[in-house]
PDB file of N, CA and C in Angstrom:
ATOM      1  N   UNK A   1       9.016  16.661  -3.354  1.00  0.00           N
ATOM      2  CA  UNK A   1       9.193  16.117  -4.687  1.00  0.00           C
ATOM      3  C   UNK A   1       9.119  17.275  -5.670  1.00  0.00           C
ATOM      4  N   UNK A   2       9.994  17.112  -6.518  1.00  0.00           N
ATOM      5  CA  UNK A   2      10.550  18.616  -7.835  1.00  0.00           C
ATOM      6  C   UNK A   2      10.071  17.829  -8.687  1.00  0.00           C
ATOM      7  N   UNK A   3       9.695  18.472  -9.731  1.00  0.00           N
ATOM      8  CA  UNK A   3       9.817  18.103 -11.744  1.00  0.00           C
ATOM      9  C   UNK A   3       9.158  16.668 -11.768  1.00  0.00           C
ATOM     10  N   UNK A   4       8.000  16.892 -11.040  1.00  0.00           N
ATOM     11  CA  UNK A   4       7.164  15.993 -11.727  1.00  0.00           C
ATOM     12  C   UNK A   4       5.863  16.372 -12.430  1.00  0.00           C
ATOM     13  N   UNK A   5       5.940  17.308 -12.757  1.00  0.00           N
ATOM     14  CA  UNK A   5       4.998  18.089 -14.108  1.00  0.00           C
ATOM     15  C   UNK A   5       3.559  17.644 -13.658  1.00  0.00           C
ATOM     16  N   UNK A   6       3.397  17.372 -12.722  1.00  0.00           N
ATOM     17  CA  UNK A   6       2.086  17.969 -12.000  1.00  0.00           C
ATOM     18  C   UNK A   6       1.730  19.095 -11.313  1.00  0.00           C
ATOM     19  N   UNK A   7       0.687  20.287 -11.941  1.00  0.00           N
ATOM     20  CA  UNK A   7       0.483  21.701 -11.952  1.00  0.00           C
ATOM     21  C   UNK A   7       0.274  21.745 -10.549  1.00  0.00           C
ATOM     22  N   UNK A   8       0.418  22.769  -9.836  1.00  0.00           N
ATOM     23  CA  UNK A   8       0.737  22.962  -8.426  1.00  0.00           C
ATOM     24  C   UNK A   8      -0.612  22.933  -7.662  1.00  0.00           C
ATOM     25  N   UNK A   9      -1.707  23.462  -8.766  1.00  0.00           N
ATOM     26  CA  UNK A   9      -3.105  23.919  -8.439  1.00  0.00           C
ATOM     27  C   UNK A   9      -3.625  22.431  -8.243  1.00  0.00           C
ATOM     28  N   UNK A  10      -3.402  21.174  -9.149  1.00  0.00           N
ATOM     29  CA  UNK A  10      -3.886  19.955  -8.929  1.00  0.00           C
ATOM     30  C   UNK A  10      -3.446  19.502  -7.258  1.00  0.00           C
ATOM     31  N   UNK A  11      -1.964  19.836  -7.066  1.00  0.00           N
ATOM     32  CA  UNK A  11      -1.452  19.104  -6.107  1.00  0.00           C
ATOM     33  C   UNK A  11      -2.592  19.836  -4.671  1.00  0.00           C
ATOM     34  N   UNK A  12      -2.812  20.679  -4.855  1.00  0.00           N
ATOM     35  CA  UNK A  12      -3.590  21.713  -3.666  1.00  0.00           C
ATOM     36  C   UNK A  12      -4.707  21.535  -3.350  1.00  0.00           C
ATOM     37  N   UNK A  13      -5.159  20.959  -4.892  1.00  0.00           N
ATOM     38  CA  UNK A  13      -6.698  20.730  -4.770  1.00  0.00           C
ATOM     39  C   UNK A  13      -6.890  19.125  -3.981  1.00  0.00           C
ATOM     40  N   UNK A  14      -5.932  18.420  -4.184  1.00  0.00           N
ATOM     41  CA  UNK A  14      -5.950  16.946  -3.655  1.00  0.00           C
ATOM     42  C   UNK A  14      -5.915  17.092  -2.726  1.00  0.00           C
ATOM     43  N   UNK A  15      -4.650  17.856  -2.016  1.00  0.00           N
ATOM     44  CA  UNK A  15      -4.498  18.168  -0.432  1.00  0.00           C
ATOM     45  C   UNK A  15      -5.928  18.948   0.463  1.00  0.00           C
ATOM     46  N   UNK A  16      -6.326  19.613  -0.551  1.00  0.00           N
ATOM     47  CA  UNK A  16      -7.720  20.449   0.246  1.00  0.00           C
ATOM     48  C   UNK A  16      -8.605  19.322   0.522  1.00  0.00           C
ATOM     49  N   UNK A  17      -8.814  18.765  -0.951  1.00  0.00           N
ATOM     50  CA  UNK A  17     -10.097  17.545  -0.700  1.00  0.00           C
ATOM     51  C   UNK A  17      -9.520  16.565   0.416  1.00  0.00           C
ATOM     52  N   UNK A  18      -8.588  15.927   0.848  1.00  0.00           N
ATOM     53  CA  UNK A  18      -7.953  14.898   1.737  1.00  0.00           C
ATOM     54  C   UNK A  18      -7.989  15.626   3.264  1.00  0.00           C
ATOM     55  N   UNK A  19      -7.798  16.887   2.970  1.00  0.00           N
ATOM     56  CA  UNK A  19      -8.059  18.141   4.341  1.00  0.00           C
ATOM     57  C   UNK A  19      -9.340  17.563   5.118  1.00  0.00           C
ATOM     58  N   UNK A  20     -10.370  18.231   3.734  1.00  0.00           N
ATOM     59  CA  UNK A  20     -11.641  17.952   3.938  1.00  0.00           C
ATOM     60  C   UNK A  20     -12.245  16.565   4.388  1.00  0.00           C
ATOM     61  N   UNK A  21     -11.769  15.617   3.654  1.00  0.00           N
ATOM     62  CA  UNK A  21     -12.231  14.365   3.818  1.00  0.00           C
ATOM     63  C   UNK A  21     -11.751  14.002   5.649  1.00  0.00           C
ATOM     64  N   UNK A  22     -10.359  14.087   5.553  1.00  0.00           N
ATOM     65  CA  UNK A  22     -10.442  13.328   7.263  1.00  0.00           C
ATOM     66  C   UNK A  22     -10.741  14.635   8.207  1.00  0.00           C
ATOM     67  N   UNK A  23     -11.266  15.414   7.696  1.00  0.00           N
ATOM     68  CA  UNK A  23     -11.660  16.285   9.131  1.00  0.00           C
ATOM     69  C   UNK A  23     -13.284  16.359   8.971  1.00  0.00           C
ATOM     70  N   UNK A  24     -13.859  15.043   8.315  1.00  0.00           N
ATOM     71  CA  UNK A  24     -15.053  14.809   8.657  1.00  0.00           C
ATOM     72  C   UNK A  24     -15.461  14.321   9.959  1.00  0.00           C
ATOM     73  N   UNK A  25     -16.984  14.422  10.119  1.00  0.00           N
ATOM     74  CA  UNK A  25     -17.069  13.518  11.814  1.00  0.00           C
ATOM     75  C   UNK A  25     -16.928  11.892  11.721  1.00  0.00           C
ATOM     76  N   UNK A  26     -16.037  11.586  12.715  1.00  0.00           N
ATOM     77  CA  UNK A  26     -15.633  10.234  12.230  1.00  0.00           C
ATOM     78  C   UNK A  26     -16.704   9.188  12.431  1.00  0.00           C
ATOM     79  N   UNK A  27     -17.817   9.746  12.419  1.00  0.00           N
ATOM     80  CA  UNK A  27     -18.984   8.904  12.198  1.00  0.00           C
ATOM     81  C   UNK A  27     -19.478   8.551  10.594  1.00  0.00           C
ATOM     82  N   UNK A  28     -19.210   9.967   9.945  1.00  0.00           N
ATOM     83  CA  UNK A  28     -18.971   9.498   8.346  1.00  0.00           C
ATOM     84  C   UNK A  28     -17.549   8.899   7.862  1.00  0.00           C
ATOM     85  N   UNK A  29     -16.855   9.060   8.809  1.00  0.00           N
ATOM     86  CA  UNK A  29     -15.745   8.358   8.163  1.00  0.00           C
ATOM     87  C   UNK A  29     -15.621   7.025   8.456  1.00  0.00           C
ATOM     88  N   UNK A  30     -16.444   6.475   9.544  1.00  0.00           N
ATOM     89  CA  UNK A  30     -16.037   4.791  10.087  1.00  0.00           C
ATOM     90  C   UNK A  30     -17.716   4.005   9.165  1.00  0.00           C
ATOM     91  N   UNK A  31     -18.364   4.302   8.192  1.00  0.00           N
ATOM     92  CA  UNK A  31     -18.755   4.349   6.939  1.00  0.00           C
ATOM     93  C   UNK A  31     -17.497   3.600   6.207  1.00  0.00           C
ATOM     94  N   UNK A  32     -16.652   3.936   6.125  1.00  0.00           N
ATOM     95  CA  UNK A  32     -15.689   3.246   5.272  1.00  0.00           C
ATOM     96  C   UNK A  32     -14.585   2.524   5.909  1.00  0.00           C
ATOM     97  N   UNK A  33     -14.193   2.636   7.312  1.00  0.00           N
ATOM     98  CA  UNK A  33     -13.733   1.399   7.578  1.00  0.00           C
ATOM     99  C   UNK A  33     -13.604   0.264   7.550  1.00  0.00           C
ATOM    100  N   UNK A  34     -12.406  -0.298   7.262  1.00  0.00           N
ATOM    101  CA  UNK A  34     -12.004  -1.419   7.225  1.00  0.00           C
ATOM    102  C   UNK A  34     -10.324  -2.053   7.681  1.00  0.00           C
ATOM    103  N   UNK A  35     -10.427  -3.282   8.369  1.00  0.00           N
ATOM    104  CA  UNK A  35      -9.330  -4.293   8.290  1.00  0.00           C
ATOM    105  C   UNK A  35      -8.891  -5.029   7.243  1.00  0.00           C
ATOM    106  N   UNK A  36      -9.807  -5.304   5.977  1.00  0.00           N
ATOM    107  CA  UNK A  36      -9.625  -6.057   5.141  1.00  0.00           C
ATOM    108  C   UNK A  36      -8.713  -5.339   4.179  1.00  0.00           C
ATOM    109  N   UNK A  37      -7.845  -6.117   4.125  1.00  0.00           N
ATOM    110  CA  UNK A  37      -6.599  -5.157   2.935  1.00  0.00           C
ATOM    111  C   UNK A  37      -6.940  -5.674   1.724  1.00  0.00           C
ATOM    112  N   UNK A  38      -8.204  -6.482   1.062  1.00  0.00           N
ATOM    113  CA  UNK A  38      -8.689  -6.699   0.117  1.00  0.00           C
ATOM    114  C   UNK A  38      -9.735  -5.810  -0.661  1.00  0.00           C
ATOM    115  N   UNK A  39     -10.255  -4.976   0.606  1.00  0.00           N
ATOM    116  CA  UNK A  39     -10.982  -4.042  -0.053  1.00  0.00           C
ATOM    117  C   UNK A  39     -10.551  -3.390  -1.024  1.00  0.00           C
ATOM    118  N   UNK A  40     -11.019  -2.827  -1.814  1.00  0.00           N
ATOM    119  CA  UNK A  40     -10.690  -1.612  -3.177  1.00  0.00           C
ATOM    120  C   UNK A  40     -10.709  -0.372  -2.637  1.00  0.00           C
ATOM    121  N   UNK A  41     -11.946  -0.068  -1.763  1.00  0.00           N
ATOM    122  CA  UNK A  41     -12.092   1.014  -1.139  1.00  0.00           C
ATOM    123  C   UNK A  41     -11.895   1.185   0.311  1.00  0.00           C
ATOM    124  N   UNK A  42     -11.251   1.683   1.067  1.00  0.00           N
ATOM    125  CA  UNK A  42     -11.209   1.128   2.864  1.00  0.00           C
ATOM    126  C   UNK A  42     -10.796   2.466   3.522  1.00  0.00           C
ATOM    127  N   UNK A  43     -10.872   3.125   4.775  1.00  0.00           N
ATOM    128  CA  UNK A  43     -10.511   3.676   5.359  1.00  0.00           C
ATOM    129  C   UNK A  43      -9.660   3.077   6.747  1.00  0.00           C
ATOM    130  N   UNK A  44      -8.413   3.129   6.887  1.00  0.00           N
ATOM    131  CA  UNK A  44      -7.176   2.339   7.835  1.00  0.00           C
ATOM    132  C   UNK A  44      -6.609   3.173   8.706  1.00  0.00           C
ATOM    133  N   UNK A  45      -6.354   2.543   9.589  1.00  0.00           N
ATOM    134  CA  UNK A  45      -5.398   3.411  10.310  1.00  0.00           C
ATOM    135  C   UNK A  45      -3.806   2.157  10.589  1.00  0.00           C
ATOM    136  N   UNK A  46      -2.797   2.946  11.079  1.00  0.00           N
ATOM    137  CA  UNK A  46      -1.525   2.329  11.439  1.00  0.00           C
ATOM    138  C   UNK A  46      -1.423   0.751  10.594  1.00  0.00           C
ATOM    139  N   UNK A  47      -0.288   0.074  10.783  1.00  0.00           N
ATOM    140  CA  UNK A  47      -0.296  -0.889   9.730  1.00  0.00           C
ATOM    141  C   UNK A  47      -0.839  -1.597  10.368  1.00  0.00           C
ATOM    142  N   UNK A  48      -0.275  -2.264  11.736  1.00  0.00           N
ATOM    143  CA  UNK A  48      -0.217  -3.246  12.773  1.00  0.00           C
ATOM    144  C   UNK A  48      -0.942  -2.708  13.921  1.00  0.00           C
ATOM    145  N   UNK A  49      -1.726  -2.308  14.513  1.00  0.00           N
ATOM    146  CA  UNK A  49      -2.007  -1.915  15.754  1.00  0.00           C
ATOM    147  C   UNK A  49      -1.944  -2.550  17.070  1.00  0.00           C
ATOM    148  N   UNK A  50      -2.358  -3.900  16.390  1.00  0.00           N
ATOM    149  CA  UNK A  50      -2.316  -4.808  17.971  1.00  0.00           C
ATOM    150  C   UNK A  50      -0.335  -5.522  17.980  1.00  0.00           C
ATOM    151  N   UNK A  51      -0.023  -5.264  17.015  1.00  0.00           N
ATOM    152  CA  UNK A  51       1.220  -5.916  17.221  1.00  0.00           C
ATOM    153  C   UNK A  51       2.507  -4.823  17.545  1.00  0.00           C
ATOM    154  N   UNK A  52       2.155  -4.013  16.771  1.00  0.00           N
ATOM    155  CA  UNK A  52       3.446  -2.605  17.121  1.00  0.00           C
ATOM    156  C   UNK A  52       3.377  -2.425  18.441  1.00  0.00           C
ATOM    157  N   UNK A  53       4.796  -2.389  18.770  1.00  0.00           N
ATOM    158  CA  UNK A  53       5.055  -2.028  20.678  1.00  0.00           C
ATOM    159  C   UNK A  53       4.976  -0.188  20.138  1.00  0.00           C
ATOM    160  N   UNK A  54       5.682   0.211  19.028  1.00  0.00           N
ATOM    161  CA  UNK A  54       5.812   1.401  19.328  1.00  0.00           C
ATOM    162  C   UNK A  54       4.910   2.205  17.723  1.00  0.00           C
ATOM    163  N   UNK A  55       3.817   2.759  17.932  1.00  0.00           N
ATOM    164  CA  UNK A  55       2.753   2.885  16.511  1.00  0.00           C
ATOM    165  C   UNK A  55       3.346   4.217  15.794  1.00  0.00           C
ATOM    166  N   UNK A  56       3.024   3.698  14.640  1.00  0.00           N
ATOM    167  CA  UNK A  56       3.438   5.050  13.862  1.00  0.00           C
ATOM    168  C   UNK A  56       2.212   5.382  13.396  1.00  0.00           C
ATOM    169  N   UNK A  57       1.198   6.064  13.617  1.00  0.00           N
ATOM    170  CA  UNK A  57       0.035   6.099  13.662  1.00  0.00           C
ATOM    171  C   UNK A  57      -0.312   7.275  12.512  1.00  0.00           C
ATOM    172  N   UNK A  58      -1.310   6.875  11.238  1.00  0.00           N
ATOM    173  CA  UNK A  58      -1.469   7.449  10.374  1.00  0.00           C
ATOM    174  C   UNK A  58      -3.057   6.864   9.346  1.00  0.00           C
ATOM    175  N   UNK A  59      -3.665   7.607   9.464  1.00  0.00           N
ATOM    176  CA  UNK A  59      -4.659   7.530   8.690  1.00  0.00           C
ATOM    177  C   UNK A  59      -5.029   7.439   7.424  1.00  0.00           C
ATOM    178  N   UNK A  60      -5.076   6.247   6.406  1.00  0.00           N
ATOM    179  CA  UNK A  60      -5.438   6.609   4.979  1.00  0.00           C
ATOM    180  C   UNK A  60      -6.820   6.073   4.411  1.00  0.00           C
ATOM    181  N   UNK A  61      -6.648   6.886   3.377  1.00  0.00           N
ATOM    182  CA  UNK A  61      -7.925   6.412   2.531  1.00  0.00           C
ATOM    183  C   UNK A  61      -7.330   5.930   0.984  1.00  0.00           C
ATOM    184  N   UNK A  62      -7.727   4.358   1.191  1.00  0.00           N
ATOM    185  CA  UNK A  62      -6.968   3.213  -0.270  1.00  0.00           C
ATOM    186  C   UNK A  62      -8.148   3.647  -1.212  1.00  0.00           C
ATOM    187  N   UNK A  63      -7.877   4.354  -2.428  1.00  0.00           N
ATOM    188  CA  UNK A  63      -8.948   3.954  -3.279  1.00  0.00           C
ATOM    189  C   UNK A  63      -8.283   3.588  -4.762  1.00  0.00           C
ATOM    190  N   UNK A  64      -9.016   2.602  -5.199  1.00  0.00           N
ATOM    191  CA  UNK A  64      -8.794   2.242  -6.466  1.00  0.00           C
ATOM    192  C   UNK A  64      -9.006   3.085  -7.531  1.00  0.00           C
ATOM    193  N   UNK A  65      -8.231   3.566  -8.917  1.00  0.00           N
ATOM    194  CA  UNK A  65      -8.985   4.890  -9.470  1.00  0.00           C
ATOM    195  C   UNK A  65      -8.679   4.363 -10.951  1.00  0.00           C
ATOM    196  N   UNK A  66      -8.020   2.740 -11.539  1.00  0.00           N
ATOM    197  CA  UNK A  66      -7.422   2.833 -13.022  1.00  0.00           C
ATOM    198  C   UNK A  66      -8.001   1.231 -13.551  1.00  0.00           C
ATOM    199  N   UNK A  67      -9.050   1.180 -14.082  1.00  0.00           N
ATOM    200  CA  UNK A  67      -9.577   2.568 -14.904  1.00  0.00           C
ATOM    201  C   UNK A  67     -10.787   3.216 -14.230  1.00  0.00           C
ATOM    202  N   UNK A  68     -10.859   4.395 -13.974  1.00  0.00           N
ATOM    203  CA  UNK A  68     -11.178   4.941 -13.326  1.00  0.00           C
ATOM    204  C   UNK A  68     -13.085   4.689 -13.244  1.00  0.00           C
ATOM    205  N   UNK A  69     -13.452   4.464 -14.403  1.00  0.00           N
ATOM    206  CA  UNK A  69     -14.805   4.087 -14.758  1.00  0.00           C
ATOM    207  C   UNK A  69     -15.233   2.884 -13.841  1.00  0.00           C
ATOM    208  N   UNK A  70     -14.289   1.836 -13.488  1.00  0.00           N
ATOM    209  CA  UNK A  70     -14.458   1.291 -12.786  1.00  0.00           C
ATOM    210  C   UNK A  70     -14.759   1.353 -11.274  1.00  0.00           C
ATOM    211  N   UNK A  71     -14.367   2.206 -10.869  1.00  0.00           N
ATOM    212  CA  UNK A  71     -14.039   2.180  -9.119  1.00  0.00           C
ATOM    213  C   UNK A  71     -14.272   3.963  -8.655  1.00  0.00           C
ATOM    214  N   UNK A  72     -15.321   4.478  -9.331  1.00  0.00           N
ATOM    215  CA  UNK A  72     -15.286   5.998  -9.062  1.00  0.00           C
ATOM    216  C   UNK A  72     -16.953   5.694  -8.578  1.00  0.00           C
ATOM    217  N   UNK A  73     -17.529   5.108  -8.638  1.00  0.00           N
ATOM    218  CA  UNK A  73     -18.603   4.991  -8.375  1.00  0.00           C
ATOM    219  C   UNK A  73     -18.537   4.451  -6.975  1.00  0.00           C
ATOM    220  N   UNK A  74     -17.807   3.682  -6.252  1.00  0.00           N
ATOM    221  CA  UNK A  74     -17.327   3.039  -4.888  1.00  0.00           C
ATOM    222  C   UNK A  74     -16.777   4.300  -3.908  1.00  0.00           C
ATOM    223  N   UNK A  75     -16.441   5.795  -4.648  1.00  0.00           N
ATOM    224  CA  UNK A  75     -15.357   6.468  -4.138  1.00  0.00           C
ATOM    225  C   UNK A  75     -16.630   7.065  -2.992  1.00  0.00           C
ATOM    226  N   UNK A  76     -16.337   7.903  -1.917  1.00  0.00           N
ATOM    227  CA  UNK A  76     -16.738   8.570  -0.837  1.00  0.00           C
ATOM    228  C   UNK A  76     -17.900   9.792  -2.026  1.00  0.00           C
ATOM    229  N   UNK A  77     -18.974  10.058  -1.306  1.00  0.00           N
ATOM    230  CA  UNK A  77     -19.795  10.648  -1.588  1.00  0.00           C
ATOM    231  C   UNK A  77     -19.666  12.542  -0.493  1.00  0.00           C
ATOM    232  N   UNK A  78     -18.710  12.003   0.324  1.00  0.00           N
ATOM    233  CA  UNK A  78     -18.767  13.166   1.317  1.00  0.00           C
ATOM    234  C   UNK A  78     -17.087  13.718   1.121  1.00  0.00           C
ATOM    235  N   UNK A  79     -16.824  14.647   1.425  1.00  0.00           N
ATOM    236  CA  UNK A  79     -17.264  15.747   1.074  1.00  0.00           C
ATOM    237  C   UNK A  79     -17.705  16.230  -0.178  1.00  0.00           C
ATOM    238  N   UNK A  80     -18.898  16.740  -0.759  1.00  0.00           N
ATOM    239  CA  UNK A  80     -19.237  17.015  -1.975  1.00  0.00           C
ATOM    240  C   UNK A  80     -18.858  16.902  -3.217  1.00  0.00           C
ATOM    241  N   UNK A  81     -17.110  17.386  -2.962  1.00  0.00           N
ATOM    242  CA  UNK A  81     -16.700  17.767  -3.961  1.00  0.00           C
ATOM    243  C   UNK A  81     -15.613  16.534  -3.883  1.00  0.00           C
ATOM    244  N   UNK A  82     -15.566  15.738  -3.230  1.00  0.00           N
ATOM    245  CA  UNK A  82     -14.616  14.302  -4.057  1.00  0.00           C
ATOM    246  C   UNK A  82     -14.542  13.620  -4.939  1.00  0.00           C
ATOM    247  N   UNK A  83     -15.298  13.096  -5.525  1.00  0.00           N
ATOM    248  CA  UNK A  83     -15.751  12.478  -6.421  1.00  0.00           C
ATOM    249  C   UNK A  83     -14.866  13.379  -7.469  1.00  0.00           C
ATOM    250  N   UNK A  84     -15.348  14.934  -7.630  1.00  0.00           N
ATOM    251  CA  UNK A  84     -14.843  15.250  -9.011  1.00  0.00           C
ATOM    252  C   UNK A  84     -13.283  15.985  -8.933  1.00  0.00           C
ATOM    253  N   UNK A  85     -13.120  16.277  -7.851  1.00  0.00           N
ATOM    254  CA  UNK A  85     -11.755  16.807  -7.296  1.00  0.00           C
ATOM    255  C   UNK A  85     -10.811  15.756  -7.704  1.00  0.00           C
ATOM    256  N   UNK A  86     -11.025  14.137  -6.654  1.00  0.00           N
ATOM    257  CA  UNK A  86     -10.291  13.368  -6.731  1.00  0.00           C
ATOM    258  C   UNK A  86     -10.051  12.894  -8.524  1.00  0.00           C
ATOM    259  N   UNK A  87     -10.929  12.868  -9.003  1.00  0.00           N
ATOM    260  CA  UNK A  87     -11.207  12.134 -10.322  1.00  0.00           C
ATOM    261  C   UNK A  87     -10.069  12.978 -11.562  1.00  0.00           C
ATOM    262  N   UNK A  88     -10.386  14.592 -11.155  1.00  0.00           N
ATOM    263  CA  UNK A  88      -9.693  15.385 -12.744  1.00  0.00           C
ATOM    264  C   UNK A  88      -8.375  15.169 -12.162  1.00  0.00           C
ATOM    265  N   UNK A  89      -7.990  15.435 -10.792  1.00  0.00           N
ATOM    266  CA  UNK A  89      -6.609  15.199 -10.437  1.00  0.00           C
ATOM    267  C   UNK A  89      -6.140  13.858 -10.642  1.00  0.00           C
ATOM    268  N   UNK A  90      -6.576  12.576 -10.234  1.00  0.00           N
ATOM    269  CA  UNK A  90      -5.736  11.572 -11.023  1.00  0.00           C
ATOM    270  C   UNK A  90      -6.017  11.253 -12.677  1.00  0.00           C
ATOM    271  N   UNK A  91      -7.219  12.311 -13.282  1.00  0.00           N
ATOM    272  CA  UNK A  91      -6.966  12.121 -15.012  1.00  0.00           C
ATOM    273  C   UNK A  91      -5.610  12.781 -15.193  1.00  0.00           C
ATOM    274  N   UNK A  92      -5.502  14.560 -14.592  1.00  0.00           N
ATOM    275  CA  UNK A  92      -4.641  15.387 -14.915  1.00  0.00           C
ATOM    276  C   UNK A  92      -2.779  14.466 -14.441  1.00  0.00           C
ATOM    277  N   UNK A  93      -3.001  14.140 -13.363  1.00  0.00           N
ATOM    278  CA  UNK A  93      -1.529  13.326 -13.133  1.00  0.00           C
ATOM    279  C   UNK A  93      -1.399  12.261 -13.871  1.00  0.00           C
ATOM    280  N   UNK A  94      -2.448  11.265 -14.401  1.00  0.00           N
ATOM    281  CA  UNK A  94      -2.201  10.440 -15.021  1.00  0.00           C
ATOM    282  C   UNK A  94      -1.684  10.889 -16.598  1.00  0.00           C
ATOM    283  N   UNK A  95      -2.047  11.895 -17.196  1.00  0.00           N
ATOM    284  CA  UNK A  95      -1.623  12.937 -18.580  1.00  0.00           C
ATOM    285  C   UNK A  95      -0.227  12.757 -18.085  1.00  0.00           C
ATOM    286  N   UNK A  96      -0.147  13.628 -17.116  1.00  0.00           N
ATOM    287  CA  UNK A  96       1.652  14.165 -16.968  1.00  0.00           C
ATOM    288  C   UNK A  96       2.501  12.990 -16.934  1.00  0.00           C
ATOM    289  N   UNK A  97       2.123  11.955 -16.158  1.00  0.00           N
ATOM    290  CA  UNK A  97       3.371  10.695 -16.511  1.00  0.00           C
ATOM    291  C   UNK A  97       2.935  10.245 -17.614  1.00  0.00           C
ATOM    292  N   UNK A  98       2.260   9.693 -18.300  1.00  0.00           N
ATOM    293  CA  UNK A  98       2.132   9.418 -20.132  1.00  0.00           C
ATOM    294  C   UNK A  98       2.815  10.778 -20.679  1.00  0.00           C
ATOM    295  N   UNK A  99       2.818  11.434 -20.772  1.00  0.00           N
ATOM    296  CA  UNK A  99       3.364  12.266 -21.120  1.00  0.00           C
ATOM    297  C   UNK A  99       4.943  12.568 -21.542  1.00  0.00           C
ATOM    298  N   UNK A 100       5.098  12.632 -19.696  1.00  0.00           N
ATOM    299  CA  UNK A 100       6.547  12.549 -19.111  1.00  0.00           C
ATOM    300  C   UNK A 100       7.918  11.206 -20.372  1.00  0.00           C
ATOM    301  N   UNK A 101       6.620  10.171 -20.256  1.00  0.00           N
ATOM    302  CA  UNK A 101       7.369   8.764 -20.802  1.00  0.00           C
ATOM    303  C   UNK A 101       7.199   9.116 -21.696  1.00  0.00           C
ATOM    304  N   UNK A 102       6.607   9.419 -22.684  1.00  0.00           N
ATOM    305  CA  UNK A 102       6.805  10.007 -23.881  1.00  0.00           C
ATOM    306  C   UNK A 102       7.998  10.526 -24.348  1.00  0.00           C
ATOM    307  N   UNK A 103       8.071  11.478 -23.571  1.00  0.00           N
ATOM    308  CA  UNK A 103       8.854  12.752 -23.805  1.00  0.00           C
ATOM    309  C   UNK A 103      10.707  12.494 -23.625  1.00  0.00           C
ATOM    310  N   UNK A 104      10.627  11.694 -22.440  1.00  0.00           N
ATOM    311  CA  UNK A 104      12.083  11.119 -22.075  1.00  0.00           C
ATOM    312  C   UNK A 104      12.581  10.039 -22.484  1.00  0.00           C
ATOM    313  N   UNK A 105      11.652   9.933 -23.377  1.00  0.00           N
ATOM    314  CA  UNK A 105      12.537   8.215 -24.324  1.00  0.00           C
ATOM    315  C   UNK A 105      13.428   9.140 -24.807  1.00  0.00           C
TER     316      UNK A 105
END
């Protein structure tokens, strides 16, 4: 993805913290597991597991972040630095598209 006016250093820092986060021991990570696609906060794997003949197998972490006051307090406590990593990077991306719409009316 080009010209979406998010600074390169944000995009790196997300990728480091997400590095960090699933190459925890998955004993802190099944802490946040879940099946429930209602959760706000959940750690998932693949969409379907028991039903896919053939898995496309991928790991995420759903977190809720808008407004952020709300749901930053729910966010992962491990690795150290999530909480504030994850947090300036979706303030700083959230700037650039307000922004963006601004700018391209």
């Amino acid at each position: 993805i080009t010209n979406h006016g998010v600074p390169q250093q944000v995009v790196e820092e997300m990728l480091l913290v997400a590095r960090q986060f699933f190459s925890l021991p998955i004993e802190e990570k099944m802490k946040l597991y879940s099946n429930d696609p209602s959760k706000k906060l959940r750690l998932s794997t693949s969409f379907n597991l028991k039903k896919e003949t053939v898995h496309n197998w991928r790991d995420y972490l759903r977190l809720h972040c808008h407004p952020l006051e709300n749901f930053i307090h729910e966010w992962p406590t491990n690795p150290p630095n999530f909480k504030l990593s994850i947090s300036l990077s979706f303030l700083i991306l959230f700037w650039c598209i307000m922004w963006r719409k601004l700018h391209l009316r």
